[in-house]
Protein backbone atom coordinates (compact mmCIF):
# COMPACT_ATOMS: atom_id res chain seq x y z
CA UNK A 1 91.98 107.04 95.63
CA UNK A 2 90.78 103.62 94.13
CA UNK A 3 88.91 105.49 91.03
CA UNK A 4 92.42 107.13 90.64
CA UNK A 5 94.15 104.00 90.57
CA UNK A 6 91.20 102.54 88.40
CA UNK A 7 91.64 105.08 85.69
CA UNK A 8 95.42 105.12 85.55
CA UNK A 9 95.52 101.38 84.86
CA UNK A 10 92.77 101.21 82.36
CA UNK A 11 94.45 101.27 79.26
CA UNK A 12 96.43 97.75 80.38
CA UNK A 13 93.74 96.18 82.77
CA UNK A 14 90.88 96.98 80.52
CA UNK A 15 92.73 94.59 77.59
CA UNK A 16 91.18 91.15 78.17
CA UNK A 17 95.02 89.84 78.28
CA UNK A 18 96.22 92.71 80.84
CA UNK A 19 97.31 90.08 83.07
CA UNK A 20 99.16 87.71 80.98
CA UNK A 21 103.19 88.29 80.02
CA UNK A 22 102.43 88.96 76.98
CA UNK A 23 105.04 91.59 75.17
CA UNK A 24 101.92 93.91 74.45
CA UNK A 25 100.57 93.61 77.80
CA UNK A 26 103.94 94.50 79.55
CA UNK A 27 104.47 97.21 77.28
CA UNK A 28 100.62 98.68 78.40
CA UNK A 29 101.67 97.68 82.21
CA UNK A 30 104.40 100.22 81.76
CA UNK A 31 102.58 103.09 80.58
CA UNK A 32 99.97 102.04 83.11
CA UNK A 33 102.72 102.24 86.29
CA UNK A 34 103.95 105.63 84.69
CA UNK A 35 100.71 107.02 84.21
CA UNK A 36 100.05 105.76 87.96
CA UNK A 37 102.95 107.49 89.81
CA UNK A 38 102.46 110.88 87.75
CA UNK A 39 98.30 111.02 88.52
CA UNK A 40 98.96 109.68 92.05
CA UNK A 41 101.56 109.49 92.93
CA UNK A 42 104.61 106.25 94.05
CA UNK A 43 102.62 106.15 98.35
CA UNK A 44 99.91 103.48 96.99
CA UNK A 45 98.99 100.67 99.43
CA UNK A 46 98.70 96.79 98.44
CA UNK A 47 94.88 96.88 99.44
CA UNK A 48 93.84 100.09 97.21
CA UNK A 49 95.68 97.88 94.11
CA UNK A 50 94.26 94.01 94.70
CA UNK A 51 90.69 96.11 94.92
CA UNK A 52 91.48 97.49 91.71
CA UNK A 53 93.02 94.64 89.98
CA UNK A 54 90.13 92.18 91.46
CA UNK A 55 87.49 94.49 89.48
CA UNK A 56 88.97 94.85 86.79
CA UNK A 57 88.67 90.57 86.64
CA UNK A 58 85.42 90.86 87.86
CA UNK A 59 84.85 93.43 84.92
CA UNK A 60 86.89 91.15 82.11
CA UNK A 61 86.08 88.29 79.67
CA UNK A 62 86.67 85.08 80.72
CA UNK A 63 89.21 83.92 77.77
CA UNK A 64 89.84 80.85 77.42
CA UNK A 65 92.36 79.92 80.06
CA UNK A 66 90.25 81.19 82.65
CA UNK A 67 90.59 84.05 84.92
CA UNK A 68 93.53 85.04 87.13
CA UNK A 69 93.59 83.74 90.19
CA UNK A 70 93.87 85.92 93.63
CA UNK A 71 97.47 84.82 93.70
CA UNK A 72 98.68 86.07 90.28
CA UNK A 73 96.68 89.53 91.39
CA UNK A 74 98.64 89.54 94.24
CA UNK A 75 101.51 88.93 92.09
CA UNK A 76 100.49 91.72 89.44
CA UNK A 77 100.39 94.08 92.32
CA UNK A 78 103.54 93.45 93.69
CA UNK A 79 104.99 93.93 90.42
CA UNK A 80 103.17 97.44 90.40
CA UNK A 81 104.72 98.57 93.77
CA UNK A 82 108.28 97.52 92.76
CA UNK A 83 108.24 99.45 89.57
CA UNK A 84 106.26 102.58 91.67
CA UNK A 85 109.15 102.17 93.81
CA UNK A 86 111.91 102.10 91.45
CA UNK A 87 110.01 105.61 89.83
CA UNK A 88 110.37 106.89 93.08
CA UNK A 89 114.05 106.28 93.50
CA UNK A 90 114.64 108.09 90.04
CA UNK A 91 112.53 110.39 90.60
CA UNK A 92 114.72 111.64 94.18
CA UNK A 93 117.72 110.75 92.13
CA UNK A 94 117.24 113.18 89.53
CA UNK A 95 115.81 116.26 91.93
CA UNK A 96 118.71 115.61 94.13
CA UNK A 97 120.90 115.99 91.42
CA UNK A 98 119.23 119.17 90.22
């Protein structure tokens, strides 16, 4: 599942600013999360996304405010579960509507 996860956040965590707040950055984090729930789905664990997000700063540039921390990782993928979660609920939403 990780080289799932890998792939569907590439085009945002690849960008040497992927984890800043940058406007361009959340707008890539977005297509990231969608492309995320549709390739695997909204059941991801914490562990299979800190792995992730930990290579892809292993993999990254350091600019020149450094490299983010463990903490804003963990951060990052809470942020990624939320929104997974908040596809899920309108995902159920709109098939129990249908």
């Amino acid at each position: 599942m990780s080289d799932l996860v890998y792939l569907a956040l590439k085009g945002w965590a690849a960008v040497p600013t992927w984890y800043t707040s940058h406007p361009a950055d959340e707008s890539r984090f977005q297509t990231a999360v969608a492309e995320l729930a549709a390739t695997v789905g909204t059941d991801i664990d914490m562990r299979a996304i800190r792995r992730v997000l930990r290579q892809y700063r292993d993999e990254s540039p350091t600019l020149l405010d450094g490299r983010p921390s463990d903490a804003r990782l963990d951060a990052l993928g809470q942020k990624i579960l939320d929104a997974l979660s908040i596809a899920h609920k309108s995902t159920a939403r709109v098939i129990s509507h249908s």
